[in-house]
N, C-alpha and C. Protein backbone atom coordinates (compact mmCIF):
# COMPACT_ATOMS: atom_id res chain seq x y z
N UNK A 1 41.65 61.67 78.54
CA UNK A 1 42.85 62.47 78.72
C UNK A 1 43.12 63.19 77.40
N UNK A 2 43.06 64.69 77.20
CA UNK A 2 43.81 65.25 75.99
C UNK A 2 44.45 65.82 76.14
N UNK A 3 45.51 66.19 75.29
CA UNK A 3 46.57 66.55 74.92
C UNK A 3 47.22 67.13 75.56
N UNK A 4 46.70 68.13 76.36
CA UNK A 4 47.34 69.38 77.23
C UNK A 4 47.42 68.53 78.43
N UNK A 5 47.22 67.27 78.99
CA UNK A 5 47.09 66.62 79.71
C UNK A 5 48.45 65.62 79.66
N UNK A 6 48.24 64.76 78.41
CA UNK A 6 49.49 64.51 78.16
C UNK A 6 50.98 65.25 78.24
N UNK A 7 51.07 66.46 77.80
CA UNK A 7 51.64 67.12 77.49
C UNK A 7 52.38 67.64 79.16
N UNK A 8 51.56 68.00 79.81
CA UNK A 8 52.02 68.08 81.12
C UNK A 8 52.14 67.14 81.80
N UNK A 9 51.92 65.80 81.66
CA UNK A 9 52.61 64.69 82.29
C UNK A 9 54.01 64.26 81.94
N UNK A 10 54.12 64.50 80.73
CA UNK A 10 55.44 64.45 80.16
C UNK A 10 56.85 65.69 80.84
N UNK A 11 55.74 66.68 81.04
CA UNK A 11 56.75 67.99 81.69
C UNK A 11 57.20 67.56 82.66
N UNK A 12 56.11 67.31 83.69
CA UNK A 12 56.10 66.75 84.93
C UNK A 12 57.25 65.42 85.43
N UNK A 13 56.78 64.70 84.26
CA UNK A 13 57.81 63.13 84.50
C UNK A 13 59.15 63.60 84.51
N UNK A 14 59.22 64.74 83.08
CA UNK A 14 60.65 65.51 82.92
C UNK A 14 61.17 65.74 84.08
N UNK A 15 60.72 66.74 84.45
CA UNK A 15 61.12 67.05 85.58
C UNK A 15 61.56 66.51 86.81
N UNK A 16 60.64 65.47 87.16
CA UNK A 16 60.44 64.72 88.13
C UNK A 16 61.53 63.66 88.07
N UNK A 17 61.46 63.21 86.53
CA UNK A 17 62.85 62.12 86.57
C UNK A 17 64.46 62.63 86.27
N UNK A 18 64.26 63.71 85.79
CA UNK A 18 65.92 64.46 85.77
C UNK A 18 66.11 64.68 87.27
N UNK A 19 65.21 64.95 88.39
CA UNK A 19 65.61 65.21 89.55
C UNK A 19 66.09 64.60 90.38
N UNK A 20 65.37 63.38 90.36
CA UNK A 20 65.24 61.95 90.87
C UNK A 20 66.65 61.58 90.04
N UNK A 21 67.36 61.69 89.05
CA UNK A 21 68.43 61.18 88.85
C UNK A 21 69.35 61.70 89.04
N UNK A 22 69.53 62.77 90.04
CA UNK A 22 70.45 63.66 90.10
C UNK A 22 70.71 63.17 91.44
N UNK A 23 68.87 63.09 92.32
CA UNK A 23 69.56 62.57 93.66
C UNK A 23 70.49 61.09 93.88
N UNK A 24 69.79 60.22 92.87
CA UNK A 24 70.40 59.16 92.76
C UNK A 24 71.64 58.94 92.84
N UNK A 25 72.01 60.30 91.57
CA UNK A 25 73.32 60.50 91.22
C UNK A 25 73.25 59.01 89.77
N UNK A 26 72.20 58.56 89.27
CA UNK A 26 72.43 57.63 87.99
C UNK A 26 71.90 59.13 86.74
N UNK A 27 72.10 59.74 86.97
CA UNK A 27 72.22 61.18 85.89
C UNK A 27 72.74 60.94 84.68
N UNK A 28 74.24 60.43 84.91
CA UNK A 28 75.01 60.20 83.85
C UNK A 28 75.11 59.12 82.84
N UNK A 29 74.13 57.75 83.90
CA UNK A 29 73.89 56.42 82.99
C UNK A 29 72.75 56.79 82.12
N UNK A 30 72.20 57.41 82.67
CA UNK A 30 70.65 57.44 81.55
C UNK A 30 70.62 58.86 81.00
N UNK A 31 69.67 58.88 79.44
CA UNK A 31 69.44 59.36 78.87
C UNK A 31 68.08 60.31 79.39
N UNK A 32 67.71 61.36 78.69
CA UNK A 32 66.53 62.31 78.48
C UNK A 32 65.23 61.30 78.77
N UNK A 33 65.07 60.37 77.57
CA UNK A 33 64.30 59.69 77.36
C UNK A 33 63.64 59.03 78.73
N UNK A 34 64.81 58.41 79.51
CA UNK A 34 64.59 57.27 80.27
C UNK A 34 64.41 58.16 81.39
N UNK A 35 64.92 59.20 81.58
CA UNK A 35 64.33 60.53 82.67
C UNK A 35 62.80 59.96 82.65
N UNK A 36 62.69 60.65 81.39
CA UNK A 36 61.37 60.84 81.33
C UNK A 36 60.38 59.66 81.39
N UNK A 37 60.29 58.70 81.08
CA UNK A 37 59.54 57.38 81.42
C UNK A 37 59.55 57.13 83.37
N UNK A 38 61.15 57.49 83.77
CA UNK A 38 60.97 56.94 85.02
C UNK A 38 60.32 57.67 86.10
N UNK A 39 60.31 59.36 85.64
CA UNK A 39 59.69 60.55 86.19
C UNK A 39 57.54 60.00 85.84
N UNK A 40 57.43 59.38 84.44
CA UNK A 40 55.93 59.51 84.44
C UNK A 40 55.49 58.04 85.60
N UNK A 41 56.23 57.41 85.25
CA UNK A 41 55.87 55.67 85.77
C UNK A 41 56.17 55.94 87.19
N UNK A 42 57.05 57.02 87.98
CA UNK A 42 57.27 57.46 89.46
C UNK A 42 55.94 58.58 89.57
N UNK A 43 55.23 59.05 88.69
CA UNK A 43 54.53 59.54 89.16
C UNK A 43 53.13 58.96 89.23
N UNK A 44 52.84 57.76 88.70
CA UNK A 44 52.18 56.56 88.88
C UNK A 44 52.31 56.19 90.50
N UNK A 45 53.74 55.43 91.02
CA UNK A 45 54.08 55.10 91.76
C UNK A 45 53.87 55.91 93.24
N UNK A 46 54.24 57.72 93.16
CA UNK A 46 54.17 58.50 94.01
C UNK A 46 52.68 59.03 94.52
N UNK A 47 51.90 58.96 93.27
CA UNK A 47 50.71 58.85 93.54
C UNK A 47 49.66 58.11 94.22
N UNK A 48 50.13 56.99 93.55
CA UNK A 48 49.32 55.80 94.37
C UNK A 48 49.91 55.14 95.89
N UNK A 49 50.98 55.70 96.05
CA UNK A 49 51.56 55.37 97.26
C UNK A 49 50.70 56.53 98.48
N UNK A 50 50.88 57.85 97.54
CA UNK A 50 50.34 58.68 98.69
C UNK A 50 49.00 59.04 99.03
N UNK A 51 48.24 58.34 97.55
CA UNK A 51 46.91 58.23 98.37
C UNK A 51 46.45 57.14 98.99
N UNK A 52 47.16 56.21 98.84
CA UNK A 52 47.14 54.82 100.27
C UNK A 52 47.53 55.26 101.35
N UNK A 53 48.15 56.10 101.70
CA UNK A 53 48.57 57.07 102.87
C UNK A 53 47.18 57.77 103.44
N UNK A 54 46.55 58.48 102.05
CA UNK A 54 45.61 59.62 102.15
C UNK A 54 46.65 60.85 102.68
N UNK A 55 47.66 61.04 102.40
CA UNK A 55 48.24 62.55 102.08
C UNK A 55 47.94 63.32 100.92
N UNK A 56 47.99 62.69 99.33
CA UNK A 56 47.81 63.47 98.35
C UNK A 56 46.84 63.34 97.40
N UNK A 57 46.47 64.00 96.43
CA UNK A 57 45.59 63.71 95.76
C UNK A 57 46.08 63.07 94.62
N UNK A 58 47.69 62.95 94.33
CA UNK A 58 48.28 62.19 93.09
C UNK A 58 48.74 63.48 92.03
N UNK A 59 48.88 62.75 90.72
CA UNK A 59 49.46 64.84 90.06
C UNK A 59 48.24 64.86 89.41
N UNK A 60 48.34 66.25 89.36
CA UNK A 60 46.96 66.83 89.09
C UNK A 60 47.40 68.08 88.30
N UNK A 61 48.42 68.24 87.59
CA UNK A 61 48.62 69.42 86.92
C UNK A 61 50.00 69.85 87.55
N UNK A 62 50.05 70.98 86.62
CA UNK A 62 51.63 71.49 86.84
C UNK A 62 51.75 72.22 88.27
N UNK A 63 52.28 71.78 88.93
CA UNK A 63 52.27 72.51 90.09
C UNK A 63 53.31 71.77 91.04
N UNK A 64 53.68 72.53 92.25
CA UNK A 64 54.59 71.86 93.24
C UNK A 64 54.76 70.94 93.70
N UNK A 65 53.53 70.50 94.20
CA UNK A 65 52.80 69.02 94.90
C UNK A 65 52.72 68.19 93.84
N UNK A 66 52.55 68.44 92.21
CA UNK A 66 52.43 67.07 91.36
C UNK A 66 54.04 66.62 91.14
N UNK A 67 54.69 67.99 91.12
CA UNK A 67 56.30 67.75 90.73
C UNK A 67 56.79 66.85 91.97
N UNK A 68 56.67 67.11 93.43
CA UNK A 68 56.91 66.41 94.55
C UNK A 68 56.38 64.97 94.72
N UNK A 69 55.20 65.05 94.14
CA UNK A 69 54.68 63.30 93.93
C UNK A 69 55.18 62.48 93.08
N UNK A 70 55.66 62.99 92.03
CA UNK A 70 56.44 62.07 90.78
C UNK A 70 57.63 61.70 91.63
N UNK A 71 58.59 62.87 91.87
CA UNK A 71 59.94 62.79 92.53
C UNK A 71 59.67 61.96 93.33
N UNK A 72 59.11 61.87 94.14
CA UNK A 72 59.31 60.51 94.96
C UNK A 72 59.13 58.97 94.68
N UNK A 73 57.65 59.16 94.41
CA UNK A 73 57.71 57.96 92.73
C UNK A 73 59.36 57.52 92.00
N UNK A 74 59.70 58.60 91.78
CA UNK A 74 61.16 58.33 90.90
C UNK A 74 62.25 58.09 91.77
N UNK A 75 61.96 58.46 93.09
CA UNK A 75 63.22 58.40 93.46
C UNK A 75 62.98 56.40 93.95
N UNK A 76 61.67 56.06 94.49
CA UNK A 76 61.35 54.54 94.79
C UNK A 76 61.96 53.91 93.61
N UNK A 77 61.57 54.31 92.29
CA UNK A 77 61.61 53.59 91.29
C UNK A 77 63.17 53.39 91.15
N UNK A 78 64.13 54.60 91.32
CA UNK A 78 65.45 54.25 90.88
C UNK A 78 65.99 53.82 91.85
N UNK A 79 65.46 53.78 92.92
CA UNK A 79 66.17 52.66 94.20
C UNK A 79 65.83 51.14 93.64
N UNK A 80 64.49 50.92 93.74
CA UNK A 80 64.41 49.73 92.90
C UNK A 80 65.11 48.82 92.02
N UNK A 81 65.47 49.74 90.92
CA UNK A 81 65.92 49.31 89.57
C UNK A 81 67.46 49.00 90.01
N UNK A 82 67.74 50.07 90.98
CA UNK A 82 68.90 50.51 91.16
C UNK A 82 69.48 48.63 92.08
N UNK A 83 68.48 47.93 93.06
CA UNK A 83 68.91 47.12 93.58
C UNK A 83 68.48 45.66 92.70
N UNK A 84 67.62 46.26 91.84
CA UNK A 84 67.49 44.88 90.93
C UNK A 84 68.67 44.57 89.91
N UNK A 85 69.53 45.82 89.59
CA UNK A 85 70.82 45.54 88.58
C UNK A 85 71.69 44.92 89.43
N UNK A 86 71.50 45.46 90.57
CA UNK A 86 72.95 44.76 91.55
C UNK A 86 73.03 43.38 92.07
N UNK A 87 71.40 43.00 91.90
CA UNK A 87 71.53 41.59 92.19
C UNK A 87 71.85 40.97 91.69
């Protein structure tokens, strides 16, 4: 993996996890930072979920379909987290 690789996973997670926290609506508890970890680690999650499906190929670069695979990733992940604080 180099750089320009990294670099757009990080965009991507950006993206993916500011969105995902908006649907949540946990926007306001978390920081930039934690966007961004839960957007890359949801796009882990969105990926590997949807090629156990065989719908996607996972993210693969900047584009619609990688931004849509994280987001969902993120949105599992902050449901998750979201029912592990409440327990």
């Amino acid at each position: 993996m180099d750089i320009v690789n990294i670099i757009v996973w990080i965009i991507v997670g950006a993206l993916a996890g500011w969105l995902a926290s908006i649907v949540m609506k946990t926007n306001r508890q978390q920081g930039l930072v934690q966007d961004i970890v839960i957007g890359i680690v949801g796009a882990f999650i969105g990926g590997f979920l949807l090629n156990a499906l065989g719908v996607g190929g996972g993210v693969s670069g900047l584009n619609i379909a990688s931004v849509l695979t994280a987001f969902i990733g993120a949105v599992i992940l902050l449901a998750i987290l979201r029912a592990v604080r409440r327990a």
